[in-house]
Protein backbone atom coordinates (compact mmCIF):
# COMPACT_ATOMS: atom_id res chain seq x y z
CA UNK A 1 101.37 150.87 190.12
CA UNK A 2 97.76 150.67 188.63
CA UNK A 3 97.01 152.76 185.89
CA UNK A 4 93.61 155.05 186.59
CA UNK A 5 91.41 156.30 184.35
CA UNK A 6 90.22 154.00 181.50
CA UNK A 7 90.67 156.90 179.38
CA UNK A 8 94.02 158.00 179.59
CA UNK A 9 96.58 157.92 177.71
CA UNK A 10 99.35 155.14 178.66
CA UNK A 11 102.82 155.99 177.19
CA UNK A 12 106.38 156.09 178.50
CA UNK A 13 106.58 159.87 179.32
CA UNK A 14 110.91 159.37 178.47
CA UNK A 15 112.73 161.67 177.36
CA UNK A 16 115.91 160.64 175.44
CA UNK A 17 119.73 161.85 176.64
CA UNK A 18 122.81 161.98 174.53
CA UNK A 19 124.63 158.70 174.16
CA UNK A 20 125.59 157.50 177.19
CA UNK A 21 122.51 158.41 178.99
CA UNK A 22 120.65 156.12 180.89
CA UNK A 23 116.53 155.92 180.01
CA UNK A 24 115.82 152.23 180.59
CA UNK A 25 117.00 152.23 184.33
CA UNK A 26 114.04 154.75 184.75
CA UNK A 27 111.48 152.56 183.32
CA UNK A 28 108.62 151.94 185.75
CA UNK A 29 108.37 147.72 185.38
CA UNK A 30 105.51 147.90 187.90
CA UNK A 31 102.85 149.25 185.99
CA UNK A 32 99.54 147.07 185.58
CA UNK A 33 96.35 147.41 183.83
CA UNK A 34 93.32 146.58 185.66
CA UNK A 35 91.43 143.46 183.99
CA UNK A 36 88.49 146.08 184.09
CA UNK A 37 90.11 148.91 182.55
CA UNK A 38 91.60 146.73 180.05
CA UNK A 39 88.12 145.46 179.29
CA UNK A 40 87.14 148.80 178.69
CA UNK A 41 89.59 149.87 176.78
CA UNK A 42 91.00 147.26 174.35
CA UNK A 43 88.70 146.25 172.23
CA UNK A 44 88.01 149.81 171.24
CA UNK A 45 91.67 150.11 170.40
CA UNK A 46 90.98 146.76 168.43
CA UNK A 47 87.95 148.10 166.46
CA UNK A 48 89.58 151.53 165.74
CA UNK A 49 92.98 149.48 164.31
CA UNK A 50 90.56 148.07 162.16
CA UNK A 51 89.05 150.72 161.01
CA UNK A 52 92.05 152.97 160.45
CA UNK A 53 93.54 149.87 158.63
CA UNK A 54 91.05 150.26 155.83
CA UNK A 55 91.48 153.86 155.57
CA UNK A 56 95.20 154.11 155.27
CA UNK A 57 94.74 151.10 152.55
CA UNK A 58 91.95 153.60 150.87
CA UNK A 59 94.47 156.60 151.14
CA UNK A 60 97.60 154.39 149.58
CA UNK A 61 99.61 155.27 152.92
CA UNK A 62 102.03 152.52 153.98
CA UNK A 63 102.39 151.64 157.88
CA UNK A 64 105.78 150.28 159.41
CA UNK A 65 105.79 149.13 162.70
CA UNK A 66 109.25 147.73 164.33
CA UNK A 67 109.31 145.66 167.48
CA UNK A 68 112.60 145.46 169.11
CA UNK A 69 113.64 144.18 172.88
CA UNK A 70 114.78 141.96 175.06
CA UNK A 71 114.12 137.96 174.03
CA UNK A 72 110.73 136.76 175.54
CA UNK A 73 109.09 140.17 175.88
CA UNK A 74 106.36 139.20 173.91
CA UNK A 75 107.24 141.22 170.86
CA UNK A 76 105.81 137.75 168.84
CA UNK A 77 102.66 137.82 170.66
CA UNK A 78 101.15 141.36 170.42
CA UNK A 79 102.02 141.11 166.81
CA UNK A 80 99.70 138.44 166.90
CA UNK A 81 97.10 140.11 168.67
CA UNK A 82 97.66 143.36 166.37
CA UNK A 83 96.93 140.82 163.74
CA UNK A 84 93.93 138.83 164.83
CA UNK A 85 91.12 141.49 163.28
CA UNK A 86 93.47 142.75 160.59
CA UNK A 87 92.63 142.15 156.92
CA UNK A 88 95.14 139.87 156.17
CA UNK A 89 95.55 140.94 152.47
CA UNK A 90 96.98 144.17 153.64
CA UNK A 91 99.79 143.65 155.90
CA UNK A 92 102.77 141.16 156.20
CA UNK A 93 104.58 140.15 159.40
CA UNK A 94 108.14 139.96 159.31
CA UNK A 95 109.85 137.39 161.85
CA UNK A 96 113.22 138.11 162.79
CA UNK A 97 115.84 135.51 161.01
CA UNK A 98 119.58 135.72 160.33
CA UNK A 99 120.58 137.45 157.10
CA UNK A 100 120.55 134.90 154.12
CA UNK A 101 123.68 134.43 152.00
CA UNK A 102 122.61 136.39 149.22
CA UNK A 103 121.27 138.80 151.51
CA UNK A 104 125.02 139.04 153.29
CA UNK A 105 126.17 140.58 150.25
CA UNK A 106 124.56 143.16 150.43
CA UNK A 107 124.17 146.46 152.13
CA UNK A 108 122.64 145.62 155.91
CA UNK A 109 119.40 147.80 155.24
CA UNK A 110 118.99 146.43 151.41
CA UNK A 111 116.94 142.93 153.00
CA UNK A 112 114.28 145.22 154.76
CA UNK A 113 114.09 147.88 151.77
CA UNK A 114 112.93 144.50 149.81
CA UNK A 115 110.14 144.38 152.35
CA UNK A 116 108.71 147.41 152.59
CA UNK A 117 104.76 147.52 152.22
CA UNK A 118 103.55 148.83 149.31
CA UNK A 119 100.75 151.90 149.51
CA UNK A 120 97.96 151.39 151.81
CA UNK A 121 99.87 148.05 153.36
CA UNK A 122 100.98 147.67 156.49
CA UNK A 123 104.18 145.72 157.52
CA UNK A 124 105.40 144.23 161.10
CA UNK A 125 109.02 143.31 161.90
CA UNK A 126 109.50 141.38 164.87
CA UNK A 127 112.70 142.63 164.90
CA UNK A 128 114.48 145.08 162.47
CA UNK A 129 117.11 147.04 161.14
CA UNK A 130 118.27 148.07 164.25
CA UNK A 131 120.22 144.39 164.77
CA UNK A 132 122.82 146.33 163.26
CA UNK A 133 123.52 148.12 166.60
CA UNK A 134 122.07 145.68 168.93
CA UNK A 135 123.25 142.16 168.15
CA UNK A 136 125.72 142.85 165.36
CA UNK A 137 127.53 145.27 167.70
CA UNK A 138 127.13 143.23 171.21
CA UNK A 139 128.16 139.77 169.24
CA UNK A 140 130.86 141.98 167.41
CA UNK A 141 129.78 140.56 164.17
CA UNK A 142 131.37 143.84 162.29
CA UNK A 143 133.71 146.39 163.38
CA UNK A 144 132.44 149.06 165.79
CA UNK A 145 133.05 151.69 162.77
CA UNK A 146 130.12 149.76 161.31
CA UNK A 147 127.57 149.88 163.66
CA UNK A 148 128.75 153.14 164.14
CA UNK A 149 127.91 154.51 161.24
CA UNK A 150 124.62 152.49 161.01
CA UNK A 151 123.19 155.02 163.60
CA UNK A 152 123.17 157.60 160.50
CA UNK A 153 121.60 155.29 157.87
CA UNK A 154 118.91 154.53 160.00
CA UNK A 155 118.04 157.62 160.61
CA UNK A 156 118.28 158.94 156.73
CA UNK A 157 116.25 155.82 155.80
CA UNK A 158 113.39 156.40 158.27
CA UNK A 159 113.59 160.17 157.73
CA UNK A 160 112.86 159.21 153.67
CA UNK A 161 110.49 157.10 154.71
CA UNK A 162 108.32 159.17 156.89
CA UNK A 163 109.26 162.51 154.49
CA UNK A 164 107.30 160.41 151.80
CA UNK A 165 104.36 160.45 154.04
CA UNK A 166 104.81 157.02 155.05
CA UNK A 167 103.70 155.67 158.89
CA UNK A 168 106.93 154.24 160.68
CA UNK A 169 105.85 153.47 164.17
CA UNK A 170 109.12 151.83 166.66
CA UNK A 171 108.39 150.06 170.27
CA UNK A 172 110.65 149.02 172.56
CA UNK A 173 109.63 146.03 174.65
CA UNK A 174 111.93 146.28 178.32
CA UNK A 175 111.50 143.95 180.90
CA UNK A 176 114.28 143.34 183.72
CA UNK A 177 116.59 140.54 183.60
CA UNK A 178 115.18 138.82 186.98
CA UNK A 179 111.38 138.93 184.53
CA UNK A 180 113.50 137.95 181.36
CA UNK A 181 114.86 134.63 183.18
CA UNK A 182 111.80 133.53 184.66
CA UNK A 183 110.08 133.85 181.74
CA UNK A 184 112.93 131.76 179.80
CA UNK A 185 112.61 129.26 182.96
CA UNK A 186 109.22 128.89 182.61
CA UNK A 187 108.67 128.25 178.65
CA UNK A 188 111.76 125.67 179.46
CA UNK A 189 109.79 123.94 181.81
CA UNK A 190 106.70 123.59 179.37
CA UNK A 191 107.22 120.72 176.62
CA UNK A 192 104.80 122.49 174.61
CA UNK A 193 107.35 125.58 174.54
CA UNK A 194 110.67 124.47 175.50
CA UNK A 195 111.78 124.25 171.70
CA UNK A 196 111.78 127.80 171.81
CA UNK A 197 114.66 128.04 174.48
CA UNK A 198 118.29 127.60 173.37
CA UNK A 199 121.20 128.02 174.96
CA UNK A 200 121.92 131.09 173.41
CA UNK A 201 118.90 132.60 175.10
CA UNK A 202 120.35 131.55 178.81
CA UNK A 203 123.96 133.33 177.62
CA UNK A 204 122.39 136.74 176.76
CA UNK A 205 120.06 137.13 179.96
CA UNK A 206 123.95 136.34 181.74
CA UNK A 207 124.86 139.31 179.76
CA UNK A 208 122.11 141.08 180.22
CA UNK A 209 123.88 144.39 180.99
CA UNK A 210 126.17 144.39 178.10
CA UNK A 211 122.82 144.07 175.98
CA UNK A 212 121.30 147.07 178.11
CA UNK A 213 124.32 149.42 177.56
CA UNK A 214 123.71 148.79 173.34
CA UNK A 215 120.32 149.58 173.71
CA UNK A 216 120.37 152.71 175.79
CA UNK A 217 123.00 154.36 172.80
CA UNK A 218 120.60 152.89 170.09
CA UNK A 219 117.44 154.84 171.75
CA UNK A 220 119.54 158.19 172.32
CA UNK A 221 120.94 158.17 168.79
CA UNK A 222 117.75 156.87 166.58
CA UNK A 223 115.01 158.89 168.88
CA UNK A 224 113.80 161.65 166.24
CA UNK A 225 110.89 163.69 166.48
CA UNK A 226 109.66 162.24 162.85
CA UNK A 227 110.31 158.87 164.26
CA UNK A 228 110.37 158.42 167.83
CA UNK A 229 110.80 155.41 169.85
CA UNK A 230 107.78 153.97 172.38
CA UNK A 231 109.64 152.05 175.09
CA UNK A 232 107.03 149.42 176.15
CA UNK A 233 107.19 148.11 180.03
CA UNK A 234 106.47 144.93 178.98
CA UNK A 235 105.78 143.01 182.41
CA UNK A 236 102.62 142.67 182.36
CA UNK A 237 100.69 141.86 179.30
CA UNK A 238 97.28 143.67 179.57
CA UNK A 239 99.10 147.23 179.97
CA UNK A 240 101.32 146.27 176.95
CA UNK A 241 98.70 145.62 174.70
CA UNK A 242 97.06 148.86 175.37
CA UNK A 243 100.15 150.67 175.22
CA UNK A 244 101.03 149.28 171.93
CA UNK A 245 97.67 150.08 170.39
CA UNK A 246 96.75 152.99 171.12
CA UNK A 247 100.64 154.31 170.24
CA UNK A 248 99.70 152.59 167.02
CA UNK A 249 96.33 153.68 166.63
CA UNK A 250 97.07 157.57 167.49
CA UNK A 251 100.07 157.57 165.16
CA UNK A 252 98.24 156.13 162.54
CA UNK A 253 95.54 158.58 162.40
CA UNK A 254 97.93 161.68 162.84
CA UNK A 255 99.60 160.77 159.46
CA UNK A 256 95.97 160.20 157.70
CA UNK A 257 94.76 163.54 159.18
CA UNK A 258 97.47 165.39 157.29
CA UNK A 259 97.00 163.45 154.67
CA UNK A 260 93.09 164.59 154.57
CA UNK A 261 94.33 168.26 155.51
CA UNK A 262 96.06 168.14 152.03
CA UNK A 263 93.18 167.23 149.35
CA UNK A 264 94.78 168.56 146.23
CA UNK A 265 97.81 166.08 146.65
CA UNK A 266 97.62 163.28 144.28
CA UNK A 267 98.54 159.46 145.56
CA UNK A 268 101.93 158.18 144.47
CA UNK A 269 99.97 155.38 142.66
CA UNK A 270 98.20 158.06 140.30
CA UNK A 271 101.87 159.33 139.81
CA UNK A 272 103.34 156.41 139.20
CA UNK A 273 100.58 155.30 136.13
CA UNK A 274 100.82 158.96 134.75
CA UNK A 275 104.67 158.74 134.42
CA UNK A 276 104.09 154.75 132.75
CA UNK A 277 102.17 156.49 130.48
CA UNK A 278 104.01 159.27 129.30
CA UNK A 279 107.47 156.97 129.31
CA UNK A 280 105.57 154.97 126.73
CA UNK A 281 104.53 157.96 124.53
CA UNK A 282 107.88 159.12 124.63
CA UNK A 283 109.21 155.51 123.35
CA UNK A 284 106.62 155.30 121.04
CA UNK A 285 107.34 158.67 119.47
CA UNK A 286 110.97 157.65 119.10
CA UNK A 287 110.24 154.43 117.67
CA UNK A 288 107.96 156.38 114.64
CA UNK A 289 111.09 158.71 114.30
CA UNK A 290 113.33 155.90 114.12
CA UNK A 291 111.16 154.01 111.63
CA UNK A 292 110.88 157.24 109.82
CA UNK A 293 114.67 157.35 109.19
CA UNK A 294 114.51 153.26 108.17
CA UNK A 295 112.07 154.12 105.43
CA UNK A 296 113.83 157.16 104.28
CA UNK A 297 117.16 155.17 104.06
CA UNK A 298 115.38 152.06 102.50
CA UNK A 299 113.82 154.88 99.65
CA UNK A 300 110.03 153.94 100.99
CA UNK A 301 107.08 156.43 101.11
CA UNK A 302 106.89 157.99 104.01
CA UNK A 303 102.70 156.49 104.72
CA UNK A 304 103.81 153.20 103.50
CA UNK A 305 101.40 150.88 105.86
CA UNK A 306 103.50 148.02 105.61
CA UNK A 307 106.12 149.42 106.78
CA UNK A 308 104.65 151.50 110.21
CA UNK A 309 103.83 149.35 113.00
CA UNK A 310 102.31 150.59 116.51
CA UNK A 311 104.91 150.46 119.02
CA UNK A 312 105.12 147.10 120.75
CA UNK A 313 103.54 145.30 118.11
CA UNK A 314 105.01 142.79 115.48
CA UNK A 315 104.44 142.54 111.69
């Protein structure tokens, strides 16, 4: 199926079921992008990422964006290509990697709370949080009451986050596992990619439905209407990248039009600096009182200059 019209919209049109439901089997793989309508259409999307990039930085509004599906979807390349025009002193991209040991210690969401983009930055995870539920759970790394209960934290955490006014945008990249295994075949067969294919890789496509059944409960229980999922038919690559940025580009400009509907609220950086300073009037008023009492209890005057310092400074 070609899409028509190089100004429509392209998105999923999915609704999501109760766990258990099946969304992904209903995923059109066929659809394609002209090579004119994606000439019309892209690097406008490009240009306007751009743009909006500089805005949100001006306006102090973070941007997540989480890629998650099936290995060689492309998740690594459109991150590239949503990175070739960005201003790369405003946004980080996150490659997916096994936990650290330090980071094993700790609570599953504290690693990605560390890498949260500060205001007006954007950050990219090529893969996420949501391993939890996906590869913890089908590798049964922890106990099903784990990933379980993983399905709630998620959504609290990206219910704070976008209740702070913050831009969390999720895509998930499906392609069938006939697709999946060429693709692995074919990077296998190229020296210049093969070190990219392991073993591993050729054991999950055999498991391909096992993999499916994780991800159809992780988009029925984590699909809320302050943070929805995109599910990406990721076969071929020109309707992908449109998909992807003009999801990105729309969502990003809803959150900075209610931010610009809402002039009299004050950024969380003018906040933060107005709280710094009135912490350090309140310490330095309690450091006079304190000093106070000293010179009282030592029998000096009260305006004794040798004995009153500014706060923070040495005599």
């Amino acid at each position: 199926m070609d899409a028509s019209g190089s100004g429509d919209h392209i998105t999923s049109g999915l609704s999501f079921p109760a766990a258990g439901g099946m969304v992904l089997e209903t995923v059109d793989l066929d659809v394609r992008l002209s090579k004119e309508q994606y000439q019309q259409q892209f690097p406008v999307l490009q240009e306007s990422l751009r743009r909006l990039q500089y805005q949100l930085l001006e306006a102090e509004v973070p941007t997540i964006v989480l890629f998650e599906g099936w290995d060689a979807a492309g998740k690594g390349t459109i991150i590239r290509r949503l990175t070739a025009k960005l201003d790369p002193r405003a946004f980080r991209a996150w490659p997916g990697a096994p936990p650290s040991e330090l980071e094993q210690r700790y609570h599953f969401l504290w690693r990605y709370q560390t890498r949260l983009p500060e205001d007006g930055h954007m950050a990219l995870f090529d893969h996420s949080w949501y391993g939890r539920v996906l590869v913890d759970r089908v590798e049964k790394w922890v106990r099903r009451k784990e990933w379980e209960k993983a399905y709630g934290q998620i959504n609290d955490l990206e219910r704070w986050l976008t209740d702070d006014g913050q831009v969390v945008v999720k895509f998930y990249f499906h392609i069938s596992q006939g697709e999946q295994r060429r693709r692995l075949k074919k990077m296998a067969d190229d020296p210049a990619e093969r070190w990219k294919v392991e073993k591993e890789d050729w054991r999950r496509n055999r498991r391909y439905d096992r993999w499916l059944g994780a991800a159809e409960d992780m988009l029925a229980r984590t699909d809320t209407p302050a943070c929805p999922w995109t599910v990406v038919p990721a076969t071929d690559a020109r309707w992908t990248r449109v998909q992807v940025f003009r999801t990105l580009v729309e969502r990003m400009q809803a959150v900075l039009d209610r931010r610009q509907e809402t002039p009299a609220a004050v950024s969380r950086t003018h906040l933060a600096e107005e709280a710094t300073r009135a912490d350090r009037k309140r310490r330095a008023s309690e450091d006079l009182a304190l000093q106070r009492t000293a010179a009282r209890d030592a029998g000096l005057p009260l305006e004794d200059p040798a004995f009153f310092v500014p706060s923070g400074e040495e005599r």
